[in-house]
Protein backbone atom coordinates (compact mmCIF):
# COMPACT_ATOMS: atom_id res chain seq x y z
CA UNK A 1 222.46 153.04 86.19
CA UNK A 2 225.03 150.17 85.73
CA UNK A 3 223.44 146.47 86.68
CA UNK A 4 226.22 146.32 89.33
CA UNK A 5 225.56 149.72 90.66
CA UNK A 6 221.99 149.26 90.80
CA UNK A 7 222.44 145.70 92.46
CA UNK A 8 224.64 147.45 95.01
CA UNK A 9 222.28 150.02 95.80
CA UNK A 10 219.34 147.28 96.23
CA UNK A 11 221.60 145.27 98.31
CA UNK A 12 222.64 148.76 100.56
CA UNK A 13 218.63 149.50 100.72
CA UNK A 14 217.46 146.08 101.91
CA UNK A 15 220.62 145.26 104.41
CA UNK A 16 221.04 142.40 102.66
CA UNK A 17 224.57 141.23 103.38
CA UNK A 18 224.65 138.06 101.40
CA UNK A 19 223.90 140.11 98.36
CA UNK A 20 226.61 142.75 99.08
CA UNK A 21 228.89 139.89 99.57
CA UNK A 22 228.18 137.88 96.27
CA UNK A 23 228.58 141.45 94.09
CA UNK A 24 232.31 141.82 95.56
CA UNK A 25 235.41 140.46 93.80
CA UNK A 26 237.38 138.35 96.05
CA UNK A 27 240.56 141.05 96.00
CA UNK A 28 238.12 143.65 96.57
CA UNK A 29 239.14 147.51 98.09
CA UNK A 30 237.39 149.73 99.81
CA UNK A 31 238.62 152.93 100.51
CA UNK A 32 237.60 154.71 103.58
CA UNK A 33 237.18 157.91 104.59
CA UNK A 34 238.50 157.57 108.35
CA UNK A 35 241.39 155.06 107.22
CA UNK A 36 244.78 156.11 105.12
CA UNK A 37 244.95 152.11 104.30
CA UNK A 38 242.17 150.18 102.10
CA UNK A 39 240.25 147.43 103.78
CA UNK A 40 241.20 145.00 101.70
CA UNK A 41 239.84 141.27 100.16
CA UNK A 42 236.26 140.21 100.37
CA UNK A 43 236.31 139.67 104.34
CA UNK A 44 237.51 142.55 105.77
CA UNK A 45 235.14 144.65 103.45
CA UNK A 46 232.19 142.21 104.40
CA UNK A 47 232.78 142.94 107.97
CA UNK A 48 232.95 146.95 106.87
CA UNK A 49 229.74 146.85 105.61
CA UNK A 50 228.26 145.03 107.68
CA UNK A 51 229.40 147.55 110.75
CA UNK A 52 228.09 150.41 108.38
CA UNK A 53 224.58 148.81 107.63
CA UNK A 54 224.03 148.54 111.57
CA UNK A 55 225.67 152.22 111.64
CA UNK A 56 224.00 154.46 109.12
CA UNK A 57 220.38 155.53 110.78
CA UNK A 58 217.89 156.89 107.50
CA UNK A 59 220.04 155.56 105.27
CA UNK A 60 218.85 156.91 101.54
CA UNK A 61 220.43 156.90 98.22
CA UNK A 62 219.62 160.47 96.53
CA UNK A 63 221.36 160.44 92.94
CA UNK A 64 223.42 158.79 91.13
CA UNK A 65 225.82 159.03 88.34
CA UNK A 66 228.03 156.50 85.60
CA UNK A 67 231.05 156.60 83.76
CA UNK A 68 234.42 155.75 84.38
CA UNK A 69 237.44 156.45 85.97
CA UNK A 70 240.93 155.76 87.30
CA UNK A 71 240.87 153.08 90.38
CA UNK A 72 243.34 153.41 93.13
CA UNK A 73 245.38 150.99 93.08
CA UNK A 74 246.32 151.35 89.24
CA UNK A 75 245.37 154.00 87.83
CA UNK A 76 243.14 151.60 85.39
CA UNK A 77 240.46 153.39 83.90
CA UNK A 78 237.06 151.14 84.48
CA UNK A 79 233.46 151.37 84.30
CA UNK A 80 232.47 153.05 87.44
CA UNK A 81 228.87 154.71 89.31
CA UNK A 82 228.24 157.27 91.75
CA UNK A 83 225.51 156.65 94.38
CA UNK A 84 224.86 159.77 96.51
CA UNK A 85 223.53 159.30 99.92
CA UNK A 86 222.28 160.81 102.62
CA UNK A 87 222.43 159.62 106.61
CA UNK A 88 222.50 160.47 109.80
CA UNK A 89 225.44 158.67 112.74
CA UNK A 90 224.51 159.47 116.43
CA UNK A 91 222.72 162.71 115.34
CA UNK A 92 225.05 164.01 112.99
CA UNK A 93 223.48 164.01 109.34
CA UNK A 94 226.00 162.83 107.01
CA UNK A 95 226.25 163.68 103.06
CA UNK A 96 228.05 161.07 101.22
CA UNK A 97 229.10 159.46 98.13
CA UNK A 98 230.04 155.39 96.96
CA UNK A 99 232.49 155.46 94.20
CA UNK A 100 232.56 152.00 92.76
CA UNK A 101 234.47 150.51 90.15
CA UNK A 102 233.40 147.82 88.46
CA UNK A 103 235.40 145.02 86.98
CA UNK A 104 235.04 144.60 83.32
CA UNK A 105 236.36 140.93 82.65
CA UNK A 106 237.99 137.90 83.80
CA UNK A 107 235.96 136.16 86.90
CA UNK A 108 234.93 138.97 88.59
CA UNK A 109 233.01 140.53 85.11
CA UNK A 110 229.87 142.41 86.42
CA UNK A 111 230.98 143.02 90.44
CA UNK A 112 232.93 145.64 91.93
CA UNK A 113 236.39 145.47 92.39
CA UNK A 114 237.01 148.83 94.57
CA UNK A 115 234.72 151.28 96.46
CA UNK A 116 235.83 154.68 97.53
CA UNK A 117 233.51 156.51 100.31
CA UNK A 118 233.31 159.76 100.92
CA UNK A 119 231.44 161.69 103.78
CA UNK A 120 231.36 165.43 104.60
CA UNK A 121 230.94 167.16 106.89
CA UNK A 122 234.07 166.84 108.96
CA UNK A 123 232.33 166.61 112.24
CA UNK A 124 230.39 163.61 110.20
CA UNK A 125 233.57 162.02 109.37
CA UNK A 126 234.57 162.02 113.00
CA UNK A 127 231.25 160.33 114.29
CA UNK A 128 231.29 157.79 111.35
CA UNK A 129 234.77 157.23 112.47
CA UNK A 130 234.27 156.45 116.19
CA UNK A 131 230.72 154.86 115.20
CA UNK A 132 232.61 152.25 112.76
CA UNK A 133 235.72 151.69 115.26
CA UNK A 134 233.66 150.57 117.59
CA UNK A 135 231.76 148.19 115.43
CA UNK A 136 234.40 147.17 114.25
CA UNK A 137 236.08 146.24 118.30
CA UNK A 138 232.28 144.58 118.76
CA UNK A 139 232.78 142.32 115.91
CA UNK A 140 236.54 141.45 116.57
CA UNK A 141 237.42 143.04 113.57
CA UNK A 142 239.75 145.82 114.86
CA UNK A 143 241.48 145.76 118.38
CA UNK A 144 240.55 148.17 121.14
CA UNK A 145 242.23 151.45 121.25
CA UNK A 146 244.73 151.95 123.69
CA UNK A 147 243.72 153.94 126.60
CA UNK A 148 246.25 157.03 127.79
């Protein structure tokens, strides 16, 4: 495992936030799977994960993988890890995977620049979805949906 990818999973594993936070690069991405639009830059991906860490009951890594490949935002190729987890959100057992790219020089040499999360099933994107929006509303983060 890569030293950032293994630093990121100890960080996940103990909920420690501070550590998550250092391992970021200020302009970091994460791409979500209930969101067309990255959260983008060190704070609003701070206040992501820390909505997830209070979200994700059982939370386990299960396997992981390195290698590289393209980010989103350029198409750079870049050192990059799987972790596979597994969870459960309000009952629903979730199988998922953190893509993350690392950056490879400059300041930011040794963090991640861009995480991509996946989640199946469907029914376990949905309750991640609705679990995370209204973490998100709690934390002042995201407005309230508008009632109909």
């Amino acid at each position: 495992m890569t030293a950032p990818a293994a630093r990121f999973r100890a960080a996940v594993e103990d909920r420690d936030l501070a550590a998550l936070e250092e391992l970021l690069t200020e302009d970091v991405r994460l791409y979500s799977p209930v969101k067309f639009r990255p959260f983008e830059g060190k704070p609003a991906v701070v206040g992501l994960l820390r909505v997830l860490l209070r979200t994700f009951e059982d939370f386990r890594y299960v396997g992981e993988f390195a290698g590289s490949a393209e980010t989103s935002a350029d198409g750079t190729a870049t050192p990059s890890s799987v972790l596979i987890f597994r969870a459960t959100v309000n009952g629903k057992e979730v199988h998922g995977m953190d893509l993350l790219h690392h950056a490879e020089d400059g300041a930011g040499a040794g963090r991640i620049e861009e995480i991509n999360v996946m989640v199946r099933p469907q029914s376990a994107v949905q309750a991640l979805g609705e679990a995370v929006l209204a973490g998100l509303v709690a934390d002042g983060l995201a407005p309230a949906p508008a009632r109909t």
